[in-house]
PDB file of N, CA and C in Angstrom:
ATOM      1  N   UNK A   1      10.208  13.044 -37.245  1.00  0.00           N
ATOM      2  CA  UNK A   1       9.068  12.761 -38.095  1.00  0.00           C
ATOM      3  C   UNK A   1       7.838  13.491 -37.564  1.00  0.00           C
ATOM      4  N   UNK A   2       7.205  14.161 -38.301  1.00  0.00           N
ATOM      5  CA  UNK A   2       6.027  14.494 -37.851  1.00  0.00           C
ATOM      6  C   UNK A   2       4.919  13.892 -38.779  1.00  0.00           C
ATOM      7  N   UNK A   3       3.634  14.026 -37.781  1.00  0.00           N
ATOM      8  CA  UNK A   3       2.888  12.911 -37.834  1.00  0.00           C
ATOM      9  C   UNK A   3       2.003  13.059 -39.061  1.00  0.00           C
ATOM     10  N   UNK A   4       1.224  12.815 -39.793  1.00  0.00           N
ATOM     11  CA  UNK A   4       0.077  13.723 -40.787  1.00  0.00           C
ATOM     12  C   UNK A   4      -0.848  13.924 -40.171  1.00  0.00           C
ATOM     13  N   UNK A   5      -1.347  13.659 -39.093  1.00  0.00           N
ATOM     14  CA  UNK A   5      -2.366  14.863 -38.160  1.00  0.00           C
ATOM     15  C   UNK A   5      -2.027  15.959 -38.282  1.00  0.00           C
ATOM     16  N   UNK A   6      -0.429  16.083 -38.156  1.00  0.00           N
ATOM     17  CA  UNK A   6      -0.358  17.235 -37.685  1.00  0.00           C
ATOM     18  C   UNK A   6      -0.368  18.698 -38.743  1.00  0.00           C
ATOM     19  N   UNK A   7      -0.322  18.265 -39.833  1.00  0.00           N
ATOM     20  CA  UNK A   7       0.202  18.958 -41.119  1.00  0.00           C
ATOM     21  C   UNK A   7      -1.310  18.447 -42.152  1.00  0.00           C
ATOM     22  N   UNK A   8      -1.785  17.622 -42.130  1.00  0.00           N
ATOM     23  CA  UNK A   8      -2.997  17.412 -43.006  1.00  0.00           C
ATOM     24  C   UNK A   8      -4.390  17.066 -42.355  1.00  0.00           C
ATOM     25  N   UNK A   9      -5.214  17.268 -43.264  1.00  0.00           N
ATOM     26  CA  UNK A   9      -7.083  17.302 -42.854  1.00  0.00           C
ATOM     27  C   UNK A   9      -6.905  15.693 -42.832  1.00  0.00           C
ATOM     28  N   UNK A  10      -7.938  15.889 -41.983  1.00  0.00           N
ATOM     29  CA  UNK A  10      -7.931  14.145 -41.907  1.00  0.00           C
ATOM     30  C   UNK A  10      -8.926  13.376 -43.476  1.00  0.00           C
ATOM     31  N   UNK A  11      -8.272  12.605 -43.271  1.00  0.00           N
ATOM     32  CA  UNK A  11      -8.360  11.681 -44.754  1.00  0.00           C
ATOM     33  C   UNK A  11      -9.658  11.194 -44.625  1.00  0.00           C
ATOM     34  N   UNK A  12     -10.187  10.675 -43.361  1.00  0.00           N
ATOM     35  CA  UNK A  12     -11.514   9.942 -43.623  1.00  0.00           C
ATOM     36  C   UNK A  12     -13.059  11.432 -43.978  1.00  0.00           C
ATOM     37  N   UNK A  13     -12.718  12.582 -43.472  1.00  0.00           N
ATOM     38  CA  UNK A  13     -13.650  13.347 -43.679  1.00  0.00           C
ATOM     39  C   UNK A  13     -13.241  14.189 -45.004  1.00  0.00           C
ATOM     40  N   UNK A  14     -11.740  14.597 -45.519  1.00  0.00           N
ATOM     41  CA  UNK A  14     -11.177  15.474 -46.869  1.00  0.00           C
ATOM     42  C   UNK A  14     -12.712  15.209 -48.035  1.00  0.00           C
ATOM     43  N   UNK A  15     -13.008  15.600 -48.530  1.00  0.00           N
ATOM     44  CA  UNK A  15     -14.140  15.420 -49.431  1.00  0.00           C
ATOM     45  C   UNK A  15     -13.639  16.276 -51.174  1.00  0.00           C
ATOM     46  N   UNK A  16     -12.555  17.071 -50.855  1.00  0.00           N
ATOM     47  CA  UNK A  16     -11.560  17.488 -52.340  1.00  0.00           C
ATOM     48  C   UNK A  16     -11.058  16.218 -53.172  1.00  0.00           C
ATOM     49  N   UNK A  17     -10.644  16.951 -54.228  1.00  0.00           N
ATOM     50  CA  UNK A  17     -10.155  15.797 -55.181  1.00  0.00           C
ATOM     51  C   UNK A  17      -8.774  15.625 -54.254  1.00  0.00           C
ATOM     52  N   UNK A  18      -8.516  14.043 -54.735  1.00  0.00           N
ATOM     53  CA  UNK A  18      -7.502  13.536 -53.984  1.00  0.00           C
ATOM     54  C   UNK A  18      -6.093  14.320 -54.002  1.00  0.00           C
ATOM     55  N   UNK A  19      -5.459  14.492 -55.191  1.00  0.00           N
ATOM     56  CA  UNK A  19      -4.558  15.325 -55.338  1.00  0.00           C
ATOM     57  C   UNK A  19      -3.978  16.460 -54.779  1.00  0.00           C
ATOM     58  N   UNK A  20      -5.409  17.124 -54.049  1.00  0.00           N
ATOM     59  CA  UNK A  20      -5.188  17.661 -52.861  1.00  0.00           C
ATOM     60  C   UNK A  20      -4.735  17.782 -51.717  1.00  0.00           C
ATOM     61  N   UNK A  21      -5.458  16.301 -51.364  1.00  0.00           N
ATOM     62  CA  UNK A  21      -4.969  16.005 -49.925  1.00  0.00           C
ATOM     63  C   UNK A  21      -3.509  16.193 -49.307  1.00  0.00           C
ATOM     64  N   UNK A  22      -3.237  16.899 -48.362  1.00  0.00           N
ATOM     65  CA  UNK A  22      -1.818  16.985 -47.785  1.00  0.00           C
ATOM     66  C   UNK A  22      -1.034  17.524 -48.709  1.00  0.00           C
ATOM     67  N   UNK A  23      -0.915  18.311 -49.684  1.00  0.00           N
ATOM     68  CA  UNK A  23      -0.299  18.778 -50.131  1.00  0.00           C
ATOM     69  C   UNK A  23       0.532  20.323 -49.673  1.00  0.00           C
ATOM     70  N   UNK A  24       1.460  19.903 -50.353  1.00  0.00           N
ATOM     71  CA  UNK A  24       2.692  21.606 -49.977  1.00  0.00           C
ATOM     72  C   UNK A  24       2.586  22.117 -51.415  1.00  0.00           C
ATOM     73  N   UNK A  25       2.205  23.513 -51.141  1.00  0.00           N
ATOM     74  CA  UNK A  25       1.865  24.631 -52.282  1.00  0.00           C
ATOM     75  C   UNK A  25       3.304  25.203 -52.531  1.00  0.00           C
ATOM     76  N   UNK A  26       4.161  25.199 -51.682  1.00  0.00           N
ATOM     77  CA  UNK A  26       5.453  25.988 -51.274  1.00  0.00           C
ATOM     78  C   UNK A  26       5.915  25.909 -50.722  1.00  0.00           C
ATOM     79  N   UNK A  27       7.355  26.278 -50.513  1.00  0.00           N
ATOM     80  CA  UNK A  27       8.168  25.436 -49.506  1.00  0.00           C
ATOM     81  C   UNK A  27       9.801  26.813 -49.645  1.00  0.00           C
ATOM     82  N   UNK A  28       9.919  27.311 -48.204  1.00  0.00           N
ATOM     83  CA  UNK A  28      11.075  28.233 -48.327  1.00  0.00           C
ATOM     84  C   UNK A  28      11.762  27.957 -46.726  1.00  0.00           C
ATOM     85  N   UNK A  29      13.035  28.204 -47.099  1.00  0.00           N
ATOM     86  CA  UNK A  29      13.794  28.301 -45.622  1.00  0.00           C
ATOM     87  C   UNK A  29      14.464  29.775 -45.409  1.00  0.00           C
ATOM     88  N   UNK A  30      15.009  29.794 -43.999  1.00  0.00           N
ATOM     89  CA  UNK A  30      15.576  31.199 -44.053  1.00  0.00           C
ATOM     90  C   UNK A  30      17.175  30.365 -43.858  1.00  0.00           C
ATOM     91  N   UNK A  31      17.547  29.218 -44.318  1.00  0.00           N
ATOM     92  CA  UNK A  31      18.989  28.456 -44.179  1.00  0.00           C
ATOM     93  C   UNK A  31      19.793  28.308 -42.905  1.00  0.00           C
ATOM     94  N   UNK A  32      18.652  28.911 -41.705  1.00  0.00           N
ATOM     95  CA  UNK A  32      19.538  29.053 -40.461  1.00  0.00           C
ATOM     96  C   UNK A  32      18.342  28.155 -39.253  1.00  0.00           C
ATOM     97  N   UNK A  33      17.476  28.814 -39.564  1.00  0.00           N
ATOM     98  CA  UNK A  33      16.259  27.599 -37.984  1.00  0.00           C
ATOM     99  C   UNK A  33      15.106  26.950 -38.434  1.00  0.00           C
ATOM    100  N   UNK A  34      14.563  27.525 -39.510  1.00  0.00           N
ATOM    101  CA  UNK A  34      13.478  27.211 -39.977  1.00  0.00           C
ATOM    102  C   UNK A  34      12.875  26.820 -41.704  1.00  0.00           C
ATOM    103  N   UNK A  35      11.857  26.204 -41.811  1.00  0.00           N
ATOM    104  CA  UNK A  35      11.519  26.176 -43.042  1.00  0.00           C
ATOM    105  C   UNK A  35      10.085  26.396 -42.933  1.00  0.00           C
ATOM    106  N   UNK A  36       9.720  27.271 -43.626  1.00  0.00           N
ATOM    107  CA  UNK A  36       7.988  27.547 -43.623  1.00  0.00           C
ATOM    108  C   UNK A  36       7.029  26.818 -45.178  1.00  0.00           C
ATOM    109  N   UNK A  37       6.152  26.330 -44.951  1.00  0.00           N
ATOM    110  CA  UNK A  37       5.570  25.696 -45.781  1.00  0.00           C
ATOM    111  C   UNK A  37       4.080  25.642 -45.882  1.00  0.00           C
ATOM    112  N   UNK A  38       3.818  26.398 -47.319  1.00  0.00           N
ATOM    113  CA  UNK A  38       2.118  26.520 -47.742  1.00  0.00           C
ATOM    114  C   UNK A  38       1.931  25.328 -48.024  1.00  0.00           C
ATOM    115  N   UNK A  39       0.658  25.330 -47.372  1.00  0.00           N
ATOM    116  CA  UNK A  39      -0.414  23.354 -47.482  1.00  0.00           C
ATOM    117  C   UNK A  39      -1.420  23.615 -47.813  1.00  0.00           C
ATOM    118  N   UNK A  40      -2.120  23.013 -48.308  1.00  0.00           N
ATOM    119  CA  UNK A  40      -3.432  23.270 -49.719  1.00  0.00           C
ATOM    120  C   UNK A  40      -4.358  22.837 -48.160  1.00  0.00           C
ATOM    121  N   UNK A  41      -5.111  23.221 -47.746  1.00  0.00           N
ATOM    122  CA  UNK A  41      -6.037  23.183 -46.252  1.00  0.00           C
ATOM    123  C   UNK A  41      -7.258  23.757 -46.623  1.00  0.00           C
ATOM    124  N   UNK A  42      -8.343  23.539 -45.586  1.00  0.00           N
ATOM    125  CA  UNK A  42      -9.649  24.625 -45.707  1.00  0.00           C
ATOM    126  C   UNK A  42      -8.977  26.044 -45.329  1.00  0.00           C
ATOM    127  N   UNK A  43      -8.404  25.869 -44.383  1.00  0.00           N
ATOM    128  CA  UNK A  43      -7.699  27.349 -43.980  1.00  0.00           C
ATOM    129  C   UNK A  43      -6.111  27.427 -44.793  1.00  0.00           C
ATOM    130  N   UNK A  44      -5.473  26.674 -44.789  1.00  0.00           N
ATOM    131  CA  UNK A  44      -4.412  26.989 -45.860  1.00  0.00           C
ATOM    132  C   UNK A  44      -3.467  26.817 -45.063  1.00  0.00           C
ATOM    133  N   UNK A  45      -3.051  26.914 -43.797  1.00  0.00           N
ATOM    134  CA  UNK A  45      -2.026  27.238 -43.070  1.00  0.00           C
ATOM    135  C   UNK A  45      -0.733  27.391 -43.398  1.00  0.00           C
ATOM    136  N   UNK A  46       0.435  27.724 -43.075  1.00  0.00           N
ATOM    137  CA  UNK A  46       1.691  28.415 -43.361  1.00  0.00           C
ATOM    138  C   UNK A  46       2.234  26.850 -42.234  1.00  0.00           C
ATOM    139  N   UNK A  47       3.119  25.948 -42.270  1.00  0.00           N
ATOM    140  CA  UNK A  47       3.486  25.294 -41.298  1.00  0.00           C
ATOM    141  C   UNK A  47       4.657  25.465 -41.138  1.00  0.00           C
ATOM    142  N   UNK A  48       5.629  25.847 -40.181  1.00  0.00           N
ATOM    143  CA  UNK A  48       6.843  26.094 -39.820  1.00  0.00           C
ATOM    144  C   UNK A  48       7.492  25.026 -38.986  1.00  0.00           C
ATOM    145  N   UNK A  49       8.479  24.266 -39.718  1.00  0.00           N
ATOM    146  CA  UNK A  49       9.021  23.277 -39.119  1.00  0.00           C
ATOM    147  C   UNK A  49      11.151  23.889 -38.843  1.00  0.00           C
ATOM    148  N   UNK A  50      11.411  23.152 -37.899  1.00  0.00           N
ATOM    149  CA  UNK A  50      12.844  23.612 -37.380  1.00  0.00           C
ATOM    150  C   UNK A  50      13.834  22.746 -38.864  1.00  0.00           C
ATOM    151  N   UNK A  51      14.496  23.367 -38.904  1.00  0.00           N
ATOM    152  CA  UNK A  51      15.831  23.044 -40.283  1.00  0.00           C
ATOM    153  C   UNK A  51      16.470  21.671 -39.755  1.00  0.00           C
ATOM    154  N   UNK A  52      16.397  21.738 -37.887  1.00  0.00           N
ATOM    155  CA  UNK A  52      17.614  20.458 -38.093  1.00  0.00           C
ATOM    156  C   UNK A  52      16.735  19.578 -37.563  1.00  0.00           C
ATOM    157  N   UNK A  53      16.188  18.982 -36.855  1.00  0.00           N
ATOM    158  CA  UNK A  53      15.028  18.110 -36.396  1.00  0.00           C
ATOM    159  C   UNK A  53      14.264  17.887 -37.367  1.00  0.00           C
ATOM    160  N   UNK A  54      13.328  18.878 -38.109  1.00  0.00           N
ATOM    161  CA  UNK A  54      12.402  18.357 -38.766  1.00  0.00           C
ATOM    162  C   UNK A  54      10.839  18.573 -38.307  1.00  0.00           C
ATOM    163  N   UNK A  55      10.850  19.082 -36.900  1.00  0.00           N
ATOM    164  CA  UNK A  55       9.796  18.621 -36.049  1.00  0.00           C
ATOM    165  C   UNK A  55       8.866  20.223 -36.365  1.00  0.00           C
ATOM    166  N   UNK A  56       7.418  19.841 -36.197  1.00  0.00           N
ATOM    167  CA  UNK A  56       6.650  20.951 -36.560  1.00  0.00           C
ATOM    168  C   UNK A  56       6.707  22.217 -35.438  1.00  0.00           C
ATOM    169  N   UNK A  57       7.210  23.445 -35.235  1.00  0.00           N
ATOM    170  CA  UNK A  57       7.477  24.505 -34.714  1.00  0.00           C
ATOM    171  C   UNK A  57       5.664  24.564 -34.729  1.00  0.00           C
ATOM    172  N   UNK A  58       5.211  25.325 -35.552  1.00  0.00           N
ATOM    173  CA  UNK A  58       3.910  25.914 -35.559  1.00  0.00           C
ATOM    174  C   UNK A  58       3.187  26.112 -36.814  1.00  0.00           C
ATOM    175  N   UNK A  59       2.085  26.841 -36.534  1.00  0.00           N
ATOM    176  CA  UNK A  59       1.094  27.031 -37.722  1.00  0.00           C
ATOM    177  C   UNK A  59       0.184  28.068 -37.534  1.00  0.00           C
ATOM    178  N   UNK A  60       0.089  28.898 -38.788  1.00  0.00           N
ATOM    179  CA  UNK A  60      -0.428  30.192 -38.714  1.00  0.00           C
ATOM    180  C   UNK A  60      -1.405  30.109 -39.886  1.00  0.00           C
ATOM    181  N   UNK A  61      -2.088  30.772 -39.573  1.00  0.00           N
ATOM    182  CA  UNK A  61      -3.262  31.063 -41.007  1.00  0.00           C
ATOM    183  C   UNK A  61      -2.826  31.967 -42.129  1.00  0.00           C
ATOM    184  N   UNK A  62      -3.078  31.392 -43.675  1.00  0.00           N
ATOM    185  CA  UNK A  62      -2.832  32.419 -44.804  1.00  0.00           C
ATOM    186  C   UNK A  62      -3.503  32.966 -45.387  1.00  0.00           C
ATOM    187  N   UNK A  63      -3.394  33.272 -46.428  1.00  0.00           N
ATOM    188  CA  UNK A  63      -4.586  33.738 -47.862  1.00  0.00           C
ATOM    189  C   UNK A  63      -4.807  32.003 -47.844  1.00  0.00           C
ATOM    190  N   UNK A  64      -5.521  31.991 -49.102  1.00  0.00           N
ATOM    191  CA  UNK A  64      -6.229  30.608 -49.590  1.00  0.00           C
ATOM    192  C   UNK A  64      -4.787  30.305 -50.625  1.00  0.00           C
ATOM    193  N   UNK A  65      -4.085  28.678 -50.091  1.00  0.00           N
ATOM    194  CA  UNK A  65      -3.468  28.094 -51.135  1.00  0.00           C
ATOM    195  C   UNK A  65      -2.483  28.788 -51.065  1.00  0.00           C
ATOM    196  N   UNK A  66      -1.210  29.848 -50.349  1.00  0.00           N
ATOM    197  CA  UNK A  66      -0.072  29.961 -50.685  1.00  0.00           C
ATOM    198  C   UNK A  66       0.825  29.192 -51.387  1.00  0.00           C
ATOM    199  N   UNK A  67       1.567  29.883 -52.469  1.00  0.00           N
ATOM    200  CA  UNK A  67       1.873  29.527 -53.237  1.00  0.00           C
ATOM    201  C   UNK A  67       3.054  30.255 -53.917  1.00  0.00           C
ATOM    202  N   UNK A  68       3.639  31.536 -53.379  1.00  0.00           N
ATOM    203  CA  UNK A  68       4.462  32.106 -53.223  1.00  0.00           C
ATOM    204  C   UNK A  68       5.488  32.888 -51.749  1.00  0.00           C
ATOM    205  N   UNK A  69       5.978  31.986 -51.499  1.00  0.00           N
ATOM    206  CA  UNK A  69       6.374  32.383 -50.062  1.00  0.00           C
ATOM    207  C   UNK A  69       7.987  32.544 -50.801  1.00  0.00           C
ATOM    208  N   UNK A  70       8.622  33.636 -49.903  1.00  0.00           N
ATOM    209  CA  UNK A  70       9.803  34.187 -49.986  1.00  0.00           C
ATOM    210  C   UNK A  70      10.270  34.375 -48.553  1.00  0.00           C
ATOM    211  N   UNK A  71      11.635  34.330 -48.590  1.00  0.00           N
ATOM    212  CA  UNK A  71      12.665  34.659 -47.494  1.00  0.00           C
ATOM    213  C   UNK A  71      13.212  35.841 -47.695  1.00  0.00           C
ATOM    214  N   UNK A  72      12.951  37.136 -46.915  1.00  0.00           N
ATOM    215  CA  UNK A  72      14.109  37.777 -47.216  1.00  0.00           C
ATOM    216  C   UNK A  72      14.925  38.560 -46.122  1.00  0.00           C
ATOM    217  N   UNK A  73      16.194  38.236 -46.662  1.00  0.00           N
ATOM    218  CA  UNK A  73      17.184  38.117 -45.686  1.00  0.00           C
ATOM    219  C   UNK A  73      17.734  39.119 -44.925  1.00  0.00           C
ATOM    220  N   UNK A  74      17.550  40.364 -45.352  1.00  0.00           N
ATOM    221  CA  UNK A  74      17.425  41.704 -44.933  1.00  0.00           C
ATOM    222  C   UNK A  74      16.788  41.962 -43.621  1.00  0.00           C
ATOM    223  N   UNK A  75      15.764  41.611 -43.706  1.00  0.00           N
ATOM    224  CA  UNK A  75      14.176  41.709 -42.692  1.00  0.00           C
ATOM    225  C   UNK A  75      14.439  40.280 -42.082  1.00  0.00           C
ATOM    226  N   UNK A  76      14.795  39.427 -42.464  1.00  0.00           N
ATOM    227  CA  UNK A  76      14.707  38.453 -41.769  1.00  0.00           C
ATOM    228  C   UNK A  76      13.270  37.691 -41.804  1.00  0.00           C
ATOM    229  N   UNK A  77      12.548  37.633 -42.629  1.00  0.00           N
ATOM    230  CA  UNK A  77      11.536  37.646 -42.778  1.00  0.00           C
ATOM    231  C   UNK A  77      10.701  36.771 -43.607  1.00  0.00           C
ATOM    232  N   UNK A  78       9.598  36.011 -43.951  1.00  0.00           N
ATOM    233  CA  UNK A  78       8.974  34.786 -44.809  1.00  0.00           C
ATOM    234  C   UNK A  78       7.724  35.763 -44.998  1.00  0.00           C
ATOM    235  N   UNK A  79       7.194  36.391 -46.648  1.00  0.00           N
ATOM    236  CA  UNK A  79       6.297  36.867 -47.078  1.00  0.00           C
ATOM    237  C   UNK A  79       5.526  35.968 -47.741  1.00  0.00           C
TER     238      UNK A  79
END
């Protein structure tokens, strides 16, 4: 389980419409370690959690609001 600290703005300061809050814009795996996931944020972040645990790997900065993320399998790669 990971926690909603860890993945969302905190609720008592969020000042967006609610619908916002904590939300996933997108959601892709590469079917083997990972799943990467756009979150509606001030910064937007990309959050990468492990396929079999569940547990949050990391977090990287995006464009605003990803909303098209792809795997491709060639490259090995999450665009």
């Amino acid at each position: 389980h990971v926690p909603t600290s860890q993945v969302c703005e905190d609720a008592d300061s969020f000042t967006g419409p609610s619908y916002r809050y904590c939300r996933f814009n997108d959601i892709v795996s590469d079917g083997k370690k990972y799943v990467w996931a756009g979150t509606y944020r001030d910064n937007s972040p990309i959050s990468v959690f492990d396929i079999d645990t569940g547990s949050l790997v990391g977090t990287f900065e995006a464009c605003k609001g990803p909303t098209d993320l792809e795997y491709h399998a060639v490259r090995d790669e999450v665009r």
